[in-house]
PDB file of N, CA and C in Angstrom:
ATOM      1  N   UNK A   1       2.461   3.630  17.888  1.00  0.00           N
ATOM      2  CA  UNK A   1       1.308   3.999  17.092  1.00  0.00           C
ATOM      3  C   UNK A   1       0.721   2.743  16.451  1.00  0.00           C
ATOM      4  N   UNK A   2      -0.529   2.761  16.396  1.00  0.00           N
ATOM      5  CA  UNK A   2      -1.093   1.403  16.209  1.00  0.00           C
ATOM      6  C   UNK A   2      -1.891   1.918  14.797  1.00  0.00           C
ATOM      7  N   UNK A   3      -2.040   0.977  13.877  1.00  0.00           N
ATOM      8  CA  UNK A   3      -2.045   1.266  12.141  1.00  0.00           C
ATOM      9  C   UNK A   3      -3.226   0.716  11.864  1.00  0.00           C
ATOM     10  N   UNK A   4      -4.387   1.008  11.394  1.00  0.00           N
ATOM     11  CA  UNK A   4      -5.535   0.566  10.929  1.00  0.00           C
ATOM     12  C   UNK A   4      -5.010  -0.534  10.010  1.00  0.00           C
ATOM     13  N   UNK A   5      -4.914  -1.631   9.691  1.00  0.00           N
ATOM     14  CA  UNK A   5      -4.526  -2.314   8.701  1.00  0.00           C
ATOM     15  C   UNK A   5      -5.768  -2.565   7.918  1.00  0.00           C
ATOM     16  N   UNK A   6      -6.737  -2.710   7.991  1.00  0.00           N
ATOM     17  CA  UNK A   6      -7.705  -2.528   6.981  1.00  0.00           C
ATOM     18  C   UNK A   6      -7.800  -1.213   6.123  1.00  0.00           C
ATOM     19  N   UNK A   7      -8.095   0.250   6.816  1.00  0.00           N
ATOM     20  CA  UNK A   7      -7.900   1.445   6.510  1.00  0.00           C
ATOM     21  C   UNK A   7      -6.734   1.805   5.641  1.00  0.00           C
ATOM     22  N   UNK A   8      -5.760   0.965   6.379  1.00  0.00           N
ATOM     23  CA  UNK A   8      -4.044   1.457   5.048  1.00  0.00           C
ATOM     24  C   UNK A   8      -4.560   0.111   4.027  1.00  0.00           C
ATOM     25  N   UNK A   9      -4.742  -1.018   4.028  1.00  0.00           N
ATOM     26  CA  UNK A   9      -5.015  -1.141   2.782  1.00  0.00           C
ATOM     27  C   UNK A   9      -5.916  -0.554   2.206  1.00  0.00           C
ATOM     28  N   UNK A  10      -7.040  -0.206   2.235  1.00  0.00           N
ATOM     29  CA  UNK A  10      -7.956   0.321   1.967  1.00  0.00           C
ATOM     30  C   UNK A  10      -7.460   1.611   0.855  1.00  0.00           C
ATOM     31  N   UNK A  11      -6.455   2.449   1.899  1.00  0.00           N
ATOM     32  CA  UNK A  11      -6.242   3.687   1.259  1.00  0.00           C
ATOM     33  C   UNK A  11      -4.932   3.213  -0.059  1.00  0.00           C
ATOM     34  N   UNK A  12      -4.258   1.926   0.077  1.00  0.00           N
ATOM     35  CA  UNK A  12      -3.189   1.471  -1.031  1.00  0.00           C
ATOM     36  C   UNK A  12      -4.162   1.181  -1.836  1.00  0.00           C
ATOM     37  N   UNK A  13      -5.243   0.439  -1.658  1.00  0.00           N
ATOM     38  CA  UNK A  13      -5.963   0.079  -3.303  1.00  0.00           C
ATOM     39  C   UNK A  13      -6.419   1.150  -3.746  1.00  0.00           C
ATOM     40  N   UNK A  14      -7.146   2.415  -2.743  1.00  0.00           N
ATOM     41  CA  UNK A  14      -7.797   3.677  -3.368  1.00  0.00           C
ATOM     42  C   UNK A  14      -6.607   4.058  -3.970  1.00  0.00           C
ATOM     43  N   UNK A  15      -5.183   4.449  -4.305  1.00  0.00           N
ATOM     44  CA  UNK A  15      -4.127   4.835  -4.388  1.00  0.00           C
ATOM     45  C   UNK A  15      -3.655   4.108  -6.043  1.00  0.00           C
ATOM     46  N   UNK A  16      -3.420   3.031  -5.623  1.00  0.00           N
ATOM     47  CA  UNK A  16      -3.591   2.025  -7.040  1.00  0.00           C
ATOM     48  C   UNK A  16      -4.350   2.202  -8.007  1.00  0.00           C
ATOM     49  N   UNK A  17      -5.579   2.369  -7.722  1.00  0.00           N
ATOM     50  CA  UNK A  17      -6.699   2.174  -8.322  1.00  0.00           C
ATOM     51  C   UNK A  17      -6.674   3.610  -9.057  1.00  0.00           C
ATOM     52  N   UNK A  18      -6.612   4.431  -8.244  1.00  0.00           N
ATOM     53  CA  UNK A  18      -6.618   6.154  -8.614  1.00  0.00           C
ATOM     54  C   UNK A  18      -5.600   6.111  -9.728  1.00  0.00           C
ATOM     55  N   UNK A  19      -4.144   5.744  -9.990  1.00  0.00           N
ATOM     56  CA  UNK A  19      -3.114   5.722 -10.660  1.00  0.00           C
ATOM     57  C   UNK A  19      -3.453   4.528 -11.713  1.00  0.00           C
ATOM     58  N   UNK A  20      -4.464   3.546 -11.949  1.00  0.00           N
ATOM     59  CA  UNK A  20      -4.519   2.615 -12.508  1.00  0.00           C
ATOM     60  C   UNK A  20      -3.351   1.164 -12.877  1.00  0.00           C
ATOM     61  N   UNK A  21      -2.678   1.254 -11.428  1.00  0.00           N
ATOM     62  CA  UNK A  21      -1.905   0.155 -10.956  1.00  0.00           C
ATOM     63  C   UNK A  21      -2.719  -1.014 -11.015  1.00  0.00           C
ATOM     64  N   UNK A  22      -2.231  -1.985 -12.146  1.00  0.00           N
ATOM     65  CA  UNK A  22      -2.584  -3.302 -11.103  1.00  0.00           C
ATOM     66  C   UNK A  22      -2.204  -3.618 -10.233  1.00  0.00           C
ATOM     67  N   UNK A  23      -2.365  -5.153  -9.391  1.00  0.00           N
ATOM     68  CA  UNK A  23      -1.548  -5.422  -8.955  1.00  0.00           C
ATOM     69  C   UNK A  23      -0.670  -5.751  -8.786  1.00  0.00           C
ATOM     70  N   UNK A  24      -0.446  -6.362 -10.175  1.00  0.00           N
ATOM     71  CA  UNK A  24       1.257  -6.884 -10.813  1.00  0.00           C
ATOM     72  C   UNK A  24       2.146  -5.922 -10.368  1.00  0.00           C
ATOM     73  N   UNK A  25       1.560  -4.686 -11.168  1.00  0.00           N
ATOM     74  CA  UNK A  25       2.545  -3.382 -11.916  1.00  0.00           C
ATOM     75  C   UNK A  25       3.027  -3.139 -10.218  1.00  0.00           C
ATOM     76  N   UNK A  26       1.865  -2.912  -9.381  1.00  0.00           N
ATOM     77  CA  UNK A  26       2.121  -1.965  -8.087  1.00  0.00           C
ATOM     78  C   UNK A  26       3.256  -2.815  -7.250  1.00  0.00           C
ATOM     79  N   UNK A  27       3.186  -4.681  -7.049  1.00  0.00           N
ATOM     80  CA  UNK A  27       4.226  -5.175  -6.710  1.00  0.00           C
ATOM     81  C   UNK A  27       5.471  -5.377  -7.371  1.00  0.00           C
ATOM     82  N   UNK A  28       5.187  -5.181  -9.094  1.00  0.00           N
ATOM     83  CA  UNK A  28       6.805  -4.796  -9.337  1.00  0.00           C
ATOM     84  C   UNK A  28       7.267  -3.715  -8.813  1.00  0.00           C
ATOM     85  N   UNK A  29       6.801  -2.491  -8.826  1.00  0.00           N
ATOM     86  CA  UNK A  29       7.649  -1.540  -8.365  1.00  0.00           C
ATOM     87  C   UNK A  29       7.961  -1.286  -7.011  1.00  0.00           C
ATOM     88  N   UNK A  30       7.035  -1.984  -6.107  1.00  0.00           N
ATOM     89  CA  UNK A  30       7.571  -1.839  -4.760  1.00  0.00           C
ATOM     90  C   UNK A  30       8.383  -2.692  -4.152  1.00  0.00           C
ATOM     91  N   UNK A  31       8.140  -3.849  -5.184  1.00  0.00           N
ATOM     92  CA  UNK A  31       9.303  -5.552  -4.822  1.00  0.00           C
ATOM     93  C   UNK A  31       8.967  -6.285  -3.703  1.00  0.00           C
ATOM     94  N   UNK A  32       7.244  -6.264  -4.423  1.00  0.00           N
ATOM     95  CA  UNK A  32       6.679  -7.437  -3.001  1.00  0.00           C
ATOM     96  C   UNK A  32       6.185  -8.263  -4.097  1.00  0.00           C
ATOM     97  N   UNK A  33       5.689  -9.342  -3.297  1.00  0.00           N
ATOM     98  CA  UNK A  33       4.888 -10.536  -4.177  1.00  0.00           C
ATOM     99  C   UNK A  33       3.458  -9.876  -4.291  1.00  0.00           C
ATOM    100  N   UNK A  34       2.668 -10.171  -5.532  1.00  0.00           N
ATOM    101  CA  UNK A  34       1.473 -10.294  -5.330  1.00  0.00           C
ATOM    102  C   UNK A  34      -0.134 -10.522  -4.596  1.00  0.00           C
ATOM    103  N   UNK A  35       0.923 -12.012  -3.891  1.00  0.00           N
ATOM    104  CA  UNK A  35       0.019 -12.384  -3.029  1.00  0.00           C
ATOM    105  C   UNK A  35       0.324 -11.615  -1.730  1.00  0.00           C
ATOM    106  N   UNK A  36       1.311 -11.211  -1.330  1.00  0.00           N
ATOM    107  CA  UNK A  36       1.812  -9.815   0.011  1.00  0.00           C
ATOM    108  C   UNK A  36       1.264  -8.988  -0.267  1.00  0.00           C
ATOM    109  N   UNK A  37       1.571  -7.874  -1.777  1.00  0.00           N
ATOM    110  CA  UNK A  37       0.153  -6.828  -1.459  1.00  0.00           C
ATOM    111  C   UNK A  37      -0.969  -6.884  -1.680  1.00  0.00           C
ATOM    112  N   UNK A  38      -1.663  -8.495  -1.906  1.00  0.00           N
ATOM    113  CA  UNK A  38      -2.874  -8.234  -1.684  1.00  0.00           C
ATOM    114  C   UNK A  38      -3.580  -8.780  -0.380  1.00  0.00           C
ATOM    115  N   UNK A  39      -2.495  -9.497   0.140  1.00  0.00           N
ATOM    116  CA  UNK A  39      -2.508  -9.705   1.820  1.00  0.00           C
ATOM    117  C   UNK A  39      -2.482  -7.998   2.541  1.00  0.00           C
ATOM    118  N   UNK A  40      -1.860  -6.902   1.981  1.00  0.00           N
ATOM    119  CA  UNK A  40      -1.424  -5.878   2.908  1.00  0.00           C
ATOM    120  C   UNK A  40      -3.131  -5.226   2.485  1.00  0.00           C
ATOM    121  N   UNK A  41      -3.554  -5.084   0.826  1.00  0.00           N
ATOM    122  CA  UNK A  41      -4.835  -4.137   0.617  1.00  0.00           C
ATOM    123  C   UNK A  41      -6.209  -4.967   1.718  1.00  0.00           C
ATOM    124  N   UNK A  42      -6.291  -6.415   1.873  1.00  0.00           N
ATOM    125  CA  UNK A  42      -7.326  -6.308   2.551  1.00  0.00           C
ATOM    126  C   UNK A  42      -6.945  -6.584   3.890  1.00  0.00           C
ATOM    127  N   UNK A  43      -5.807  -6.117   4.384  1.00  0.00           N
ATOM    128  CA  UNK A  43      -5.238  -5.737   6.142  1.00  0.00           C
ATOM    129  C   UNK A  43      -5.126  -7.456   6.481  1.00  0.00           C
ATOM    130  N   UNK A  44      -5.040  -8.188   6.314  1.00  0.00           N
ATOM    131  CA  UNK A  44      -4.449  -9.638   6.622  1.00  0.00           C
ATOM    132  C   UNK A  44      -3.222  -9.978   7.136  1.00  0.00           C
ATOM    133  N   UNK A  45      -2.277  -9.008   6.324  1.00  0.00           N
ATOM    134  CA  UNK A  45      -1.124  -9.020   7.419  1.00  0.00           C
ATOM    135  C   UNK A  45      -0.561  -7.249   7.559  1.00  0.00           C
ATOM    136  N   UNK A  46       0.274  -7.456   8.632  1.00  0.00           N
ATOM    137  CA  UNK A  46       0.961  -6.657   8.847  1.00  0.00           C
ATOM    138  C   UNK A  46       1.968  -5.619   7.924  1.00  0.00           C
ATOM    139  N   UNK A  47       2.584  -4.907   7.664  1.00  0.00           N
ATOM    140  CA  UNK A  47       3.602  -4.368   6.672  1.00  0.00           C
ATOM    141  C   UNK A  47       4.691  -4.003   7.619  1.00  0.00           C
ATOM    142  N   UNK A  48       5.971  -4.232   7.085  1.00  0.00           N
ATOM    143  CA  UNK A  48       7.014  -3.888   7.555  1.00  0.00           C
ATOM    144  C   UNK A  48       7.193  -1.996   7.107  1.00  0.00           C
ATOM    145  N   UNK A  49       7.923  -1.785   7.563  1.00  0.00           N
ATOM    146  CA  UNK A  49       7.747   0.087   7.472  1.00  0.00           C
ATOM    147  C   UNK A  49       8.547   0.136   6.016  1.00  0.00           C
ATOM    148  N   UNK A  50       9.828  -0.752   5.836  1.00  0.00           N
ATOM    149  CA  UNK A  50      10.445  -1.005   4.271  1.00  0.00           C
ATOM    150  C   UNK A  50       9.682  -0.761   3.345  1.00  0.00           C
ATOM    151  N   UNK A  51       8.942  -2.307   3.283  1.00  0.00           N
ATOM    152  CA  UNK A  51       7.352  -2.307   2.328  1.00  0.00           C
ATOM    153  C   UNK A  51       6.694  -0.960   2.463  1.00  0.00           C
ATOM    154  N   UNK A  52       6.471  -0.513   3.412  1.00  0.00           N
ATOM    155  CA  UNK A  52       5.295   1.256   3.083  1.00  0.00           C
ATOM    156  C   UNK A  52       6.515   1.759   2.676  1.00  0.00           C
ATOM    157  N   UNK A  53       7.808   1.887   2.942  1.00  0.00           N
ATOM    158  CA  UNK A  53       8.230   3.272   2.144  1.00  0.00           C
ATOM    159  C   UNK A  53       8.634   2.812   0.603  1.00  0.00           C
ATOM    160  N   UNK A  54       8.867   1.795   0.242  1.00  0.00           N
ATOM    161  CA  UNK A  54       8.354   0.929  -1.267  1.00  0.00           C
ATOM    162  C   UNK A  54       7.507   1.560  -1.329  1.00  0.00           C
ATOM    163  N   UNK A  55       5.719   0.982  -1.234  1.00  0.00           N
ATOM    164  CA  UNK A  55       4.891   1.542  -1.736  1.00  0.00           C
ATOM    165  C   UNK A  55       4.638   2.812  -1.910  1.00  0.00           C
ATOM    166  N   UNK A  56       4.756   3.757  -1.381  1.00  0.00           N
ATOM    167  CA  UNK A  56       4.925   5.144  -1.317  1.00  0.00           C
ATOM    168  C   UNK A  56       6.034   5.824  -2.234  1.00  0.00           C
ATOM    169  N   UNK A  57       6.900   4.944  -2.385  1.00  0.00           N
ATOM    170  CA  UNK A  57       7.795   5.459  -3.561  1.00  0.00           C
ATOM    171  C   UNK A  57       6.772   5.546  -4.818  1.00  0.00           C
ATOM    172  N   UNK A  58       6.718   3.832  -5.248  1.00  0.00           N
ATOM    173  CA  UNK A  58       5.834   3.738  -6.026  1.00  0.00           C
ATOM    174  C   UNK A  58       4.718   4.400  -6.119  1.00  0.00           C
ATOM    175  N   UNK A  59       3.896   5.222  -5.866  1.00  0.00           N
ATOM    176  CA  UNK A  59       3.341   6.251  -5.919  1.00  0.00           C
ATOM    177  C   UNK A  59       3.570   7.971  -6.063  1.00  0.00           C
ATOM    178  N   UNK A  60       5.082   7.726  -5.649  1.00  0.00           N
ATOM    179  CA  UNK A  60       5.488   9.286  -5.497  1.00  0.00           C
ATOM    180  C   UNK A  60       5.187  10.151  -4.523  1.00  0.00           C
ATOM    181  N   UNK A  61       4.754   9.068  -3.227  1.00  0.00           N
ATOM    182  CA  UNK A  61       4.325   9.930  -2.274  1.00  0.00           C
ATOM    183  C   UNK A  61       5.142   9.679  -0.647  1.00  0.00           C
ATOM    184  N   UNK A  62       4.800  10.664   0.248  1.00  0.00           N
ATOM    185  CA  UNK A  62       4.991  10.203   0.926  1.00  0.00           C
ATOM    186  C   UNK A  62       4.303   9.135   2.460  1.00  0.00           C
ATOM    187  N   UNK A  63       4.973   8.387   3.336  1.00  0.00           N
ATOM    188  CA  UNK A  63       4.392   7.845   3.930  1.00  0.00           C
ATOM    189  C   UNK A  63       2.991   8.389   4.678  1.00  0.00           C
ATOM    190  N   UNK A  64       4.135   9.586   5.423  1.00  0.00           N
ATOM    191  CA  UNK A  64       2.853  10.478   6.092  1.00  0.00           C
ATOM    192  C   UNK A  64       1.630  10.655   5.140  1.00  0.00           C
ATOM    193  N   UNK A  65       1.279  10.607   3.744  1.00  0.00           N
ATOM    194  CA  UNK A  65      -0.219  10.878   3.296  1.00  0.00           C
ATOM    195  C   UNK A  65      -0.391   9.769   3.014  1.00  0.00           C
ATOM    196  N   UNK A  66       0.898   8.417   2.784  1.00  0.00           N
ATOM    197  CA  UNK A  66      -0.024   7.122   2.573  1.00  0.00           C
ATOM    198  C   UNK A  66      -1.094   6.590   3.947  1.00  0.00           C
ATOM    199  N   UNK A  67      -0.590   7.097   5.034  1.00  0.00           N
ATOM    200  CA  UNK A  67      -1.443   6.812   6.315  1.00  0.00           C
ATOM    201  C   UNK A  67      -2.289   8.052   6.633  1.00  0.00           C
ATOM    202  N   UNK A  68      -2.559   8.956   5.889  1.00  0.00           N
ATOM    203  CA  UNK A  68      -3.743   9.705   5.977  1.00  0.00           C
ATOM    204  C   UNK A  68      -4.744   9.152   5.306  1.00  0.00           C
ATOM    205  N   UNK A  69      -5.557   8.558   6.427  1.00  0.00           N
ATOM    206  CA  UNK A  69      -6.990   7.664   5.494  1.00  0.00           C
ATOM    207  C   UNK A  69      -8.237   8.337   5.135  1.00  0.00           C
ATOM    208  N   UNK A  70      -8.301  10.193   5.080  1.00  0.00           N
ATOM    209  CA  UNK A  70      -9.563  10.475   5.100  1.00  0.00           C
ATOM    210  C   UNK A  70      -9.207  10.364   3.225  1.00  0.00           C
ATOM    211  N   UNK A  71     -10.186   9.574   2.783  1.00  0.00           N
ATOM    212  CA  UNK A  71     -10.170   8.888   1.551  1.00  0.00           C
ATOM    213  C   UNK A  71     -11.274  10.196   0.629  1.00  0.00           C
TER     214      UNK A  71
END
């Protein structure tokens, strides 16, 4: 399966943003660097599946709706 990487960041900052995460707060709790999730929100690099199920913790959600992009 091939991953919009613009679209999933897209839908992590709508996600952040919705919860009023910075970006600090959102990489402390998922235990990435700063400069990684803001490499992952504007699709620059890749994400390991680890990192999404981090972020998705950090949200309380799961993966399957973090990759549902109808925003």
């Amino acid at each position: 399966m091939n991953i919009d990487l613009v679209k999933l960041g897209q839908k992590i900052k709508f996600e952040r943003t919705k919860r009023e995460f910075s970006q600090e707060k959102l990489a402390e709790l998922a235990g990435l660097s700063v400069h990684g999730l803001s490499n992952i929100e504007t699709g620059k690099t890749d994400v390991r599946y680890t990192n999404l199920l981090q972020i998705a913790k950090a949200f309380d959600m799961r993966i399957s709706s973090l990759l549902d992009f109808n925003l």
